[in-house]
PDB file of N, CA and C in Angstrom:
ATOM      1  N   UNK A   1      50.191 133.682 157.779  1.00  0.00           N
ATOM      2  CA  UNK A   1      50.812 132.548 157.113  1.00  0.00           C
ATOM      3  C   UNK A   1      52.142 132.999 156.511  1.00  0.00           C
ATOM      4  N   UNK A   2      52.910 131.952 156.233  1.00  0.00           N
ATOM      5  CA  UNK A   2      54.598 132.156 155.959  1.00  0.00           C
ATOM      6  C   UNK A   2      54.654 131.177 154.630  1.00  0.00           C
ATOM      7  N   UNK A   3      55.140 132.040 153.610  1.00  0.00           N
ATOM      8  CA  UNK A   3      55.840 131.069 152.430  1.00  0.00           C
ATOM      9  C   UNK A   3      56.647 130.274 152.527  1.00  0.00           C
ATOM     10  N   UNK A   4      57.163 128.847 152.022  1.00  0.00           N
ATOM     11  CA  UNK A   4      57.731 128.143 152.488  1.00  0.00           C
ATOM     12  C   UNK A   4      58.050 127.557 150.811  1.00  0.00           C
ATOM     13  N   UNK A   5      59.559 127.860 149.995  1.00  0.00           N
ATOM     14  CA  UNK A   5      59.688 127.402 148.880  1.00  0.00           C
ATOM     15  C   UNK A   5      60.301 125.958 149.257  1.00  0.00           C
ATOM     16  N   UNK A   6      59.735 125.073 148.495  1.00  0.00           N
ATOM     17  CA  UNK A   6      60.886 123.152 148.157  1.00  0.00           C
ATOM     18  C   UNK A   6      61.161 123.720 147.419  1.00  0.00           C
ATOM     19  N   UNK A   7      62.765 123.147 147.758  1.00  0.00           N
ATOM     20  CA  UNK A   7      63.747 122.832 146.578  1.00  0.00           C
ATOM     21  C   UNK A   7      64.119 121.660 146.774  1.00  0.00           C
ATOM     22  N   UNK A   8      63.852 120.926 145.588  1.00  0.00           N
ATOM     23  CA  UNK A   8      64.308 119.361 145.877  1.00  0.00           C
ATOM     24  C   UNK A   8      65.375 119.158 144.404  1.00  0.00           C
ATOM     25  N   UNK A   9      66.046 117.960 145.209  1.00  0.00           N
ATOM     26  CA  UNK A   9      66.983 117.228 144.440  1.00  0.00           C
ATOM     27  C   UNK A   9      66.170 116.444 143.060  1.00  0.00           C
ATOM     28  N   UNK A  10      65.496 116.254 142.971  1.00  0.00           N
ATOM     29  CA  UNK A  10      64.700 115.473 142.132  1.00  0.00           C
ATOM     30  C   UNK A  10      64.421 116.167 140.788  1.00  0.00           C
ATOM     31  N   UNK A  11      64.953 115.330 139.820  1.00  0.00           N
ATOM     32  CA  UNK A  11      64.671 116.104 137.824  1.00  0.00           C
ATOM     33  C   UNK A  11      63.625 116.854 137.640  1.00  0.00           C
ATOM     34  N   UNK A  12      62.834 116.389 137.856  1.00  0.00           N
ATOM     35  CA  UNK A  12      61.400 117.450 138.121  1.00  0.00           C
ATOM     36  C   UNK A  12      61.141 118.339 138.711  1.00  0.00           C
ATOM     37  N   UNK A  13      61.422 118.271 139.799  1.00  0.00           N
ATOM     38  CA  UNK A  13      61.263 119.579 140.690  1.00  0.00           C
ATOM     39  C   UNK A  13      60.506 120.484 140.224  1.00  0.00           C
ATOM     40  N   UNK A  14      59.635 121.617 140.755  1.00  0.00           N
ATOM     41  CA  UNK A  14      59.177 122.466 139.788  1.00  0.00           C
ATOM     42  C   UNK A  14      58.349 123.840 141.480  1.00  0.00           C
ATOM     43  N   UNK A  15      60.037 123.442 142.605  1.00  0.00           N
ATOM     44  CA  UNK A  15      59.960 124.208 143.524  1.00  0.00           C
ATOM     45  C   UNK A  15      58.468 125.551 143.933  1.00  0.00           C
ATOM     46  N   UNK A  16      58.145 123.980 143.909  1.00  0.00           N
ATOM     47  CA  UNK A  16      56.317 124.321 144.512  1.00  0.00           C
ATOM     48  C   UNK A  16      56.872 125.085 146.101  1.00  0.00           C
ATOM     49  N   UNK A  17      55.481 126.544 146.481  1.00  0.00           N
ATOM     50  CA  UNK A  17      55.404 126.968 147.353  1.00  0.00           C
ATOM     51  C   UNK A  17      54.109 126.683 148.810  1.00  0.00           C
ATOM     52  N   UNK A  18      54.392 126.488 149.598  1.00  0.00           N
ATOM     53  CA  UNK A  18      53.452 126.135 150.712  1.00  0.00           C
ATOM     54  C   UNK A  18      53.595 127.153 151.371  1.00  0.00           C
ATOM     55  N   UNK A  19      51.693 127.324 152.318  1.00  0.00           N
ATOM     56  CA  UNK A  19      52.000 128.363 153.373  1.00  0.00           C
ATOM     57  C   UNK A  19      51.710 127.480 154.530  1.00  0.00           C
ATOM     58  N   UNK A  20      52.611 128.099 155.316  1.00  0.00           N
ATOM     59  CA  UNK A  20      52.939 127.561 157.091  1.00  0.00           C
ATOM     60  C   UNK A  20      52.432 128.558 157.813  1.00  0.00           C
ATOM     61  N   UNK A  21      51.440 127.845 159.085  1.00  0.00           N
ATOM     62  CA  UNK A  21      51.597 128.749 160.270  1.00  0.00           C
ATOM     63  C   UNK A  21      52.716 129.327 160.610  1.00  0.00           C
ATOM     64  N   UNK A  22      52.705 130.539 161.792  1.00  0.00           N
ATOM     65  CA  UNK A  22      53.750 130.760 162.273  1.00  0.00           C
ATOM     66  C   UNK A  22      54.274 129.555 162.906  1.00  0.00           C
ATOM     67  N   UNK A  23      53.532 129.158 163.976  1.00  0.00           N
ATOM     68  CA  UNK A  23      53.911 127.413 164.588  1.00  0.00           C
ATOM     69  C   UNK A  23      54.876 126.369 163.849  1.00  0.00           C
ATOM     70  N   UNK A  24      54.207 125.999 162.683  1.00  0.00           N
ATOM     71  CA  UNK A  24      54.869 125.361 161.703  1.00  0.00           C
ATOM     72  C   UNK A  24      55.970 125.645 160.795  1.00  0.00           C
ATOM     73  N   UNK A  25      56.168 126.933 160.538  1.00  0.00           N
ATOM     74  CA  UNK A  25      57.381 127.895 160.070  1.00  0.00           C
ATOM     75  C   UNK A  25      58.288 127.468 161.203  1.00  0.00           C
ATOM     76  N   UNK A  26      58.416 127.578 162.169  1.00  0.00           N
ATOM     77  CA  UNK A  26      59.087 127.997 163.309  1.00  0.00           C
ATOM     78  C   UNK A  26      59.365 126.583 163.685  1.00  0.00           C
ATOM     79  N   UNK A  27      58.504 125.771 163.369  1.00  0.00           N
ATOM     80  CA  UNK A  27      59.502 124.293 163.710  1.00  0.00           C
ATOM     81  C   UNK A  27      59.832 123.660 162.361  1.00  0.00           C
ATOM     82  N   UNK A  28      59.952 124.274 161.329  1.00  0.00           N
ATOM     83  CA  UNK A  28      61.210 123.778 160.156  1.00  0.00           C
ATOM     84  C   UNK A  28      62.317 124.497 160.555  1.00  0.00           C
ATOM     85  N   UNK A  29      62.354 126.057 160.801  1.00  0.00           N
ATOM     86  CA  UNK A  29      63.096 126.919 160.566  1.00  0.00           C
ATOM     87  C   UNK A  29      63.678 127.545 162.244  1.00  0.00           C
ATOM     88  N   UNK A  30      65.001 127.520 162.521  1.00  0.00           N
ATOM     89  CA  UNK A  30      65.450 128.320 163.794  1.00  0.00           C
ATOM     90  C   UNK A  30      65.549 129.133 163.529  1.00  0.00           C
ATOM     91  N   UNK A  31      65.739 129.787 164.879  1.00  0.00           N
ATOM     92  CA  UNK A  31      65.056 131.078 165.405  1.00  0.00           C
ATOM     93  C   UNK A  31      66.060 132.007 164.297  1.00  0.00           C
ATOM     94  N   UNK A  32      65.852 132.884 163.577  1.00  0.00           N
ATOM     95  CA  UNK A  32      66.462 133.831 162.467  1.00  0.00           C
ATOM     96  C   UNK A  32      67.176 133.138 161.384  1.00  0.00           C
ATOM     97  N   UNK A  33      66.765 132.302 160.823  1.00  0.00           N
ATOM     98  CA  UNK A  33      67.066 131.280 159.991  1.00  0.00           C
ATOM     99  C   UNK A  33      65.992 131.684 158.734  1.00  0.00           C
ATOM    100  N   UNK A  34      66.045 131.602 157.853  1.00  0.00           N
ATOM    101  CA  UNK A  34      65.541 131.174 156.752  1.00  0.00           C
ATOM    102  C   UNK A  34      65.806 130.496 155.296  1.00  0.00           C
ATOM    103  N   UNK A  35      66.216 129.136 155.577  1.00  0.00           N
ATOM    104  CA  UNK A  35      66.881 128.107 154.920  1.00  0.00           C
ATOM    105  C   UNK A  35      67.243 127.162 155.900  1.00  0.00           C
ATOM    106  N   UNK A  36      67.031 125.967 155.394  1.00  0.00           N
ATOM    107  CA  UNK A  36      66.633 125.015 156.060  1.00  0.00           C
ATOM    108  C   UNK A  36      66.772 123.526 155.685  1.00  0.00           C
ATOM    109  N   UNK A  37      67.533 122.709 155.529  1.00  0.00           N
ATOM    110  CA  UNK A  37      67.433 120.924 155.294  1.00  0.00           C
ATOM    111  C   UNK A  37      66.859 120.360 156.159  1.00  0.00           C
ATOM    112  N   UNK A  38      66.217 119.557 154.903  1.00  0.00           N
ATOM    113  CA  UNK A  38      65.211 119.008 155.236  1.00  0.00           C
ATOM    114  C   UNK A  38      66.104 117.653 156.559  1.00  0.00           C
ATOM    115  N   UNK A  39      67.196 117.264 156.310  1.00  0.00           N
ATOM    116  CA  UNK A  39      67.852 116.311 157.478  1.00  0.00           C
ATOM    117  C   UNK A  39      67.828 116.887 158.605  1.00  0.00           C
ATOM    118  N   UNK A  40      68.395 118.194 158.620  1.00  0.00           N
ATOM    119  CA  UNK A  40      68.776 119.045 160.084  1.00  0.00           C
ATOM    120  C   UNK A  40      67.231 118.922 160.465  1.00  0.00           C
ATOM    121  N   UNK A  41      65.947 119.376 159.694  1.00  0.00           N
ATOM    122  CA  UNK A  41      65.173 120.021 160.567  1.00  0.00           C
ATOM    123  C   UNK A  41      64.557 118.107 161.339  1.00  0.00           C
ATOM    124  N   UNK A  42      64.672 117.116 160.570  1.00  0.00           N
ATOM    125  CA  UNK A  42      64.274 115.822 160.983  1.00  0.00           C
ATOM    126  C   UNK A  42      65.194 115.421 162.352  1.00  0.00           C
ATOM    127  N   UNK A  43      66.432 115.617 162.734  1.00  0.00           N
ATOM    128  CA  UNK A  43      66.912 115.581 163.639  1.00  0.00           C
ATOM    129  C   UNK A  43      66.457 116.010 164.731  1.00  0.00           C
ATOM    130  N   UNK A  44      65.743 117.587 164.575  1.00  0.00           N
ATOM    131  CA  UNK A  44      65.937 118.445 165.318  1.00  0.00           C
ATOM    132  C   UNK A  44      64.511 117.738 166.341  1.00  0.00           C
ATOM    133  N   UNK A  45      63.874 116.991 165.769  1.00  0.00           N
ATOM    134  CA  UNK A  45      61.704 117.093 165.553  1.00  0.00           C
ATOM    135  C   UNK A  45      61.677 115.469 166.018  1.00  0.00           C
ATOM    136  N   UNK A  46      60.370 115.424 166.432  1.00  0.00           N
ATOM    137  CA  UNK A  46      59.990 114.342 166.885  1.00  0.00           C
ATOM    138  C   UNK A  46      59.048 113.801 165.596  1.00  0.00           C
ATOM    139  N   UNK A  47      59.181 112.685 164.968  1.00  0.00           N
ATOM    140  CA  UNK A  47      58.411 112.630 163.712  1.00  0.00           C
ATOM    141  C   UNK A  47      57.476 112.535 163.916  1.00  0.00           C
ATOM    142  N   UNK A  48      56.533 111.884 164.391  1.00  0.00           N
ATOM    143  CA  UNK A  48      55.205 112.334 165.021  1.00  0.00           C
ATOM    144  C   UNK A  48      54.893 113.707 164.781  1.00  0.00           C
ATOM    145  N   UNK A  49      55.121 114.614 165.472  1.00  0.00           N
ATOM    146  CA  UNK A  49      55.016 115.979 165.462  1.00  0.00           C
ATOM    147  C   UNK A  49      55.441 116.181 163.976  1.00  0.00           C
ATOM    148  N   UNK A  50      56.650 116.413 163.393  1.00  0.00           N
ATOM    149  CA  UNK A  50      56.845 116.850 161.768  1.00  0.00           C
ATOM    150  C   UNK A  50      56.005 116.331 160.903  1.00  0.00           C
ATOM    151  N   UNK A  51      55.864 115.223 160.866  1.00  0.00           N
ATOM    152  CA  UNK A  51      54.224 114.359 159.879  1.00  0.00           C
ATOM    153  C   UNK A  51      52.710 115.254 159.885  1.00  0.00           C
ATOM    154  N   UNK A  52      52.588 115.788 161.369  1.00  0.00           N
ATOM    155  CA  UNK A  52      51.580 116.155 161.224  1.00  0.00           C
ATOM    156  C   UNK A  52      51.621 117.547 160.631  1.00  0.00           C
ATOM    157  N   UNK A  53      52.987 118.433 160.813  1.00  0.00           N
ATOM    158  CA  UNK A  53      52.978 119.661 160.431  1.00  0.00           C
ATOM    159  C   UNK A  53      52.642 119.771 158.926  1.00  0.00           C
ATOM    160  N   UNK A  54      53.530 118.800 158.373  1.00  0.00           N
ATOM    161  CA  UNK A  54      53.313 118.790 156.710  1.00  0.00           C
ATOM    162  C   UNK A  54      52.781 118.345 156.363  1.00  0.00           C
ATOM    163  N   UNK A  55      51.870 117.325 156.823  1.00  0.00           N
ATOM    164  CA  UNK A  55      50.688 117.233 156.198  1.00  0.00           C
ATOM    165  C   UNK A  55      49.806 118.240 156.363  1.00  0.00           C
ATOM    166  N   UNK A  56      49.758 118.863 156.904  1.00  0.00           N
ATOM    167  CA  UNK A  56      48.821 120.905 156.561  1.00  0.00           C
ATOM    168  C   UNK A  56      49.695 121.198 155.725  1.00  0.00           C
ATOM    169  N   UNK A  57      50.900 121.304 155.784  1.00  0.00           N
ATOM    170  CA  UNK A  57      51.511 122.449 154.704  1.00  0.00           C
ATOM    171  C   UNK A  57      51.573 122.076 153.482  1.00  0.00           C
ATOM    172  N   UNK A  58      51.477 120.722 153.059  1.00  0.00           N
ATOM    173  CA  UNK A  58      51.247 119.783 151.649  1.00  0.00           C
ATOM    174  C   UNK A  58      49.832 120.184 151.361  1.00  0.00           C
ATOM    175  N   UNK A  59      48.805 120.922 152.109  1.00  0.00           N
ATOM    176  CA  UNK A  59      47.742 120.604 151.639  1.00  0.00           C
ATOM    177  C   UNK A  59      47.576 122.191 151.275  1.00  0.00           C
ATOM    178  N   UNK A  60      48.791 123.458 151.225  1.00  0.00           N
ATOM    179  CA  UNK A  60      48.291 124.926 151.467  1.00  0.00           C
ATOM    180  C   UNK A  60      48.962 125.278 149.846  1.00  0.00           C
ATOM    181  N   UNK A  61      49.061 124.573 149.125  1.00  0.00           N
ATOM    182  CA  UNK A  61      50.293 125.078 148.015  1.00  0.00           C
ATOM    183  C   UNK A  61      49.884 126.045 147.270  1.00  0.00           C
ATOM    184  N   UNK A  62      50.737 126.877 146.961  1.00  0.00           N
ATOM    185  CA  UNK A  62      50.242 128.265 146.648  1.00  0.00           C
ATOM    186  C   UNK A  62      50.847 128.597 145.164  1.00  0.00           C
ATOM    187  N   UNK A  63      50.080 129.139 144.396  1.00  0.00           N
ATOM    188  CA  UNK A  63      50.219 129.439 142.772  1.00  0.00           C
ATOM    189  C   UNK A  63      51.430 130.607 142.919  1.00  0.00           C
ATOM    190  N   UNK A  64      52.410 130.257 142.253  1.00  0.00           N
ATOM    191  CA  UNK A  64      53.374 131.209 142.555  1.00  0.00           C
ATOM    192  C   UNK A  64      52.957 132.624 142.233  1.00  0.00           C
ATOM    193  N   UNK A  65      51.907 132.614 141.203  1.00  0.00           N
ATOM    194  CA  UNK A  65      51.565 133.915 140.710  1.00  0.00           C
ATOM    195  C   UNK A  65      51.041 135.322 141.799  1.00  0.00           C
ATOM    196  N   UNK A  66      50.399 134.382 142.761  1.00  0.00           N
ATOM    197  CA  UNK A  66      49.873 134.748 143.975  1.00  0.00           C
ATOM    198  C   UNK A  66      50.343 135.086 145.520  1.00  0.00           C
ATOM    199  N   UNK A  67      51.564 134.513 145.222  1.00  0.00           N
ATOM    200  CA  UNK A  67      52.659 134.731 146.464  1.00  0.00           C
ATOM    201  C   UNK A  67      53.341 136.255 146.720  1.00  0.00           C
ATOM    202  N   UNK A  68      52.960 136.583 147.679  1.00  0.00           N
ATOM    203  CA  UNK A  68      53.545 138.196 147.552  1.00  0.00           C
ATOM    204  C   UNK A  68      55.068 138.040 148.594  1.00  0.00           C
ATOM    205  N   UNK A  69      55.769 137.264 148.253  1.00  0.00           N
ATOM    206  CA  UNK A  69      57.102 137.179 149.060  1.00  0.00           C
ATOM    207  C   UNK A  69      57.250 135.292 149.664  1.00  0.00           C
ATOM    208  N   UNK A  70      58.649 134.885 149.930  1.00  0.00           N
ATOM    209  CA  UNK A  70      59.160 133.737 150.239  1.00  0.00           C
ATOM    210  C   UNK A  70      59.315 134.106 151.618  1.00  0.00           C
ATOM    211  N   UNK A  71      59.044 133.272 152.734  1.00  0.00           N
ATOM    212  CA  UNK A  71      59.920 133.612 153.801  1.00  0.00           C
ATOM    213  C   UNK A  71      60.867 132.217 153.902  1.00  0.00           C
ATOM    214  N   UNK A  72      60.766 131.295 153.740  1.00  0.00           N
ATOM    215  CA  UNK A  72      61.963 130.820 153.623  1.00  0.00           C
ATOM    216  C   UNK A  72      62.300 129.358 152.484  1.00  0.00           C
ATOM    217  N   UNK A  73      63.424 129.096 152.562  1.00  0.00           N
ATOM    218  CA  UNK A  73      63.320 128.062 151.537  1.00  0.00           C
ATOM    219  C   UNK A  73      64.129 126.389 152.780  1.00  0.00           C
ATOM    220  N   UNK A  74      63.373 125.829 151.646  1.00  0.00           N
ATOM    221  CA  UNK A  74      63.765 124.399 152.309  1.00  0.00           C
ATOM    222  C   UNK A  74      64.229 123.638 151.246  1.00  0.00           C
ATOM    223  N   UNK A  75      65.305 122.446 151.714  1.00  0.00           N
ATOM    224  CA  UNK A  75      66.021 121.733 150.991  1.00  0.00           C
ATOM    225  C   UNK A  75      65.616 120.606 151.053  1.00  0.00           C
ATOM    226  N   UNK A  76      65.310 119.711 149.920  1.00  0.00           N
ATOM    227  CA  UNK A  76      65.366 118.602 149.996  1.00  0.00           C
ATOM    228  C   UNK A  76      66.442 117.426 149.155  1.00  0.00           C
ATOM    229  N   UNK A  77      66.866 116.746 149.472  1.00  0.00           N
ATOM    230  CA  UNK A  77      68.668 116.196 148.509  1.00  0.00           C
ATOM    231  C   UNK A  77      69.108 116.577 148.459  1.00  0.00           C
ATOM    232  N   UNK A  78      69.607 117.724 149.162  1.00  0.00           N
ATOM    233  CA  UNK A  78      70.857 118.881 148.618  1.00  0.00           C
ATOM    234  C   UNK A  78      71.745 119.228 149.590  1.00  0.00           C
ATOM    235  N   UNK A  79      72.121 118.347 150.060  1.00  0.00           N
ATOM    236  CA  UNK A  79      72.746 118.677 151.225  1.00  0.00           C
ATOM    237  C   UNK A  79      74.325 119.294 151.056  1.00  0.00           C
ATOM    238  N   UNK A  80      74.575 119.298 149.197  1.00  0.00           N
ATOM    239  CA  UNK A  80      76.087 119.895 148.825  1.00  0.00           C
ATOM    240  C   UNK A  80      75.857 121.101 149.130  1.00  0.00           C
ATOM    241  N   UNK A  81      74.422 121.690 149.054  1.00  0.00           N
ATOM    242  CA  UNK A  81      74.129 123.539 149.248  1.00  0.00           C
ATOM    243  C   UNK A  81      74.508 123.753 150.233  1.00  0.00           C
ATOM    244  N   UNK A  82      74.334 122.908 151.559  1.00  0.00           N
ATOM    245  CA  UNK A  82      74.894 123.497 153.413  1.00  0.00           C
ATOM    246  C   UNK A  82      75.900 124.419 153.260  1.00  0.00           C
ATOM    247  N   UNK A  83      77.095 124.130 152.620  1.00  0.00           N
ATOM    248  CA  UNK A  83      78.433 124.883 152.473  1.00  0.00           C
ATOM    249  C   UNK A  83      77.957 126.423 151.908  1.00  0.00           C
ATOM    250  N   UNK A  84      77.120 126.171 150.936  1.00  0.00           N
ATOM    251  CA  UNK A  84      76.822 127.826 150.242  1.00  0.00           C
ATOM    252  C   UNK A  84      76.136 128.640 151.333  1.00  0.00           C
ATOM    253  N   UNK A  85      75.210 128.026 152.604  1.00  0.00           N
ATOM    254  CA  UNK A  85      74.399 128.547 153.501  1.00  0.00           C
ATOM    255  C   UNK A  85      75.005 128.608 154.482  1.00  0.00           C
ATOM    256  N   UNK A  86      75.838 129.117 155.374  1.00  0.00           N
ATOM    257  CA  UNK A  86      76.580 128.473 156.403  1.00  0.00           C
ATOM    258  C   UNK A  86      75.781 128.972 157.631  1.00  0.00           C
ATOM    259  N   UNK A  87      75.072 129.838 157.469  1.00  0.00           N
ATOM    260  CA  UNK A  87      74.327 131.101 158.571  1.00  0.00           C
ATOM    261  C   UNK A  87      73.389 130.712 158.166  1.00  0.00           C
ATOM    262  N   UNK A  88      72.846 129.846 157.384  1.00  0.00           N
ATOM    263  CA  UNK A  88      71.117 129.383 157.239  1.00  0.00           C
ATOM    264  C   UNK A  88      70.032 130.412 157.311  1.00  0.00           C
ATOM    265  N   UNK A  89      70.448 131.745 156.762  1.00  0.00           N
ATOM    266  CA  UNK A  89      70.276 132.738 156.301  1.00  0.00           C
ATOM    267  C   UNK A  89      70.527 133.096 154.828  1.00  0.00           C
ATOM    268  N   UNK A  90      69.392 133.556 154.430  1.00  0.00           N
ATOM    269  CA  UNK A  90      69.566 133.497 152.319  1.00  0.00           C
ATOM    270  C   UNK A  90      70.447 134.843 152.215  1.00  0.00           C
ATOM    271  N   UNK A  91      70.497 135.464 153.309  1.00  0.00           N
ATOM    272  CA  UNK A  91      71.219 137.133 153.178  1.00  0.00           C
ATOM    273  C   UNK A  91      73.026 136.333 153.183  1.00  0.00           C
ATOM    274  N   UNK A  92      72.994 135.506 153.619  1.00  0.00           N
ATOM    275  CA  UNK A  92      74.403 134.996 154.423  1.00  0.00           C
ATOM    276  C   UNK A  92      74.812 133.858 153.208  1.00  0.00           C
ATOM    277  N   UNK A  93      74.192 133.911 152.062  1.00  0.00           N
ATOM    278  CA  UNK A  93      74.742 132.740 151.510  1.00  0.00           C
ATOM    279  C   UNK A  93      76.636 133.221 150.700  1.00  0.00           C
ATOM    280  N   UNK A  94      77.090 132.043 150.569  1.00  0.00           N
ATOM    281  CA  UNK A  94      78.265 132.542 150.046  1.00  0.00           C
ATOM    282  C   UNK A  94      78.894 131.654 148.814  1.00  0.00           C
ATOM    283  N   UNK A  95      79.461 131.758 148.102  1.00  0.00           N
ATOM    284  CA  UNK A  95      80.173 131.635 146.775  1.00  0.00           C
ATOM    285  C   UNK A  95      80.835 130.452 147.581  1.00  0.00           C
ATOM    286  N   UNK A  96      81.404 129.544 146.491  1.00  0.00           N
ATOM    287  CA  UNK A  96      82.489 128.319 146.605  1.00  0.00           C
ATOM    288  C   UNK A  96      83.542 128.792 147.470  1.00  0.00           C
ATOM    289  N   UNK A  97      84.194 129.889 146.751  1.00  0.00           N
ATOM    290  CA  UNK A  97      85.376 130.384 147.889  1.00  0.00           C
ATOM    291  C   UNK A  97      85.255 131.197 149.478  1.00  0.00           C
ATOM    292  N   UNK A  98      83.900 131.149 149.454  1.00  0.00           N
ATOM    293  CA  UNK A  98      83.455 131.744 151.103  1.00  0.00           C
ATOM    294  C   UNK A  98      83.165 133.325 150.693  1.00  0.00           C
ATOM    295  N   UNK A  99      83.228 134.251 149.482  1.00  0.00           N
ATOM    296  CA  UNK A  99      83.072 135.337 149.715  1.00  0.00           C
ATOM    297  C   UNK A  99      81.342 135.001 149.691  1.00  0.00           C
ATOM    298  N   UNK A 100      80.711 136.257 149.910  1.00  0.00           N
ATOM    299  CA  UNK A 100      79.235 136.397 149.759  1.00  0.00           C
ATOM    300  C   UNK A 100      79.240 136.839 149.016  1.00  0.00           C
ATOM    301  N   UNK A 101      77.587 136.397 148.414  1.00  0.00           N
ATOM    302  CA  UNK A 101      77.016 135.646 147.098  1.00  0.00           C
ATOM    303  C   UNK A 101      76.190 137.175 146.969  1.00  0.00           C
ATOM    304  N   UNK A 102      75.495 137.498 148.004  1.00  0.00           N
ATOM    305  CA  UNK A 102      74.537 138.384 147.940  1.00  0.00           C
ATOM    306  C   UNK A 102      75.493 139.574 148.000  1.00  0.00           C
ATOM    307  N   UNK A 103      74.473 141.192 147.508  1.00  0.00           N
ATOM    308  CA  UNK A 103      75.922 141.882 148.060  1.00  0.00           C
ATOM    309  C   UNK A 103      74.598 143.243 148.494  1.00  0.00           C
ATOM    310  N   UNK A 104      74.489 143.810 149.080  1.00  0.00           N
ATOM    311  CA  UNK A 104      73.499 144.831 149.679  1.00  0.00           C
ATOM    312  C   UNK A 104      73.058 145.849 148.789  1.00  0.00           C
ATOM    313  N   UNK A 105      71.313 145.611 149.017  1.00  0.00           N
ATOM    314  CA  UNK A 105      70.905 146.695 147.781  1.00  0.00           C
ATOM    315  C   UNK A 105      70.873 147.691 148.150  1.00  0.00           C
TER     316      UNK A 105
END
């Protein structure tokens, strides 16, 4: 199973974690991707098929206390973040002015 953090646009928020099959990881997320909107991945998917994925992954939510690692995060309302992600990679994110955000440990 694969961690899967929401981040949603919404006041509340309180970026609950789900675990995904590999299957289901792999159809939010392209291939070396980890970050993800929630629009792009609806484009990408036949809703039929995405309905059924998350409804398993709505039902796996995991106590953060208990999570031994994220594999990826997903967006929901936030589509101003795309610009910070451009490589849809969390290693690849970058600052307002395009430098990178992350810097190698």
């Amino acid at each position: 199973m694969k961690n899967i953090q929401i981040i949603d646009g919404a006041v509340n928020c309180v970026y609950d974690i789900f675990a995904a099959t590999e299957k289901e990881f792999n159809l939010i997320f392209t291939s070396g991707t980890d970050v993800a909107f929630i629009d792009e991945v609806v484009e990408r998917h036949d809703p039929t098929r995405l309905n059924l994925a998350f409804s398993r992954i709505w039902t796996r939510r995991v106590r953060k206390s208990d999570v031994h690692g994220i594999d990826g995060v997903l967006f929901y309302e936030l589509e101003i973040k795309k610009k910070y992600y451009p490589t849809r990679r969390d290693e690849g994110a970058v600052n307002p002015n395009g430098t990178p955000l992350l810097r190698s440990l």
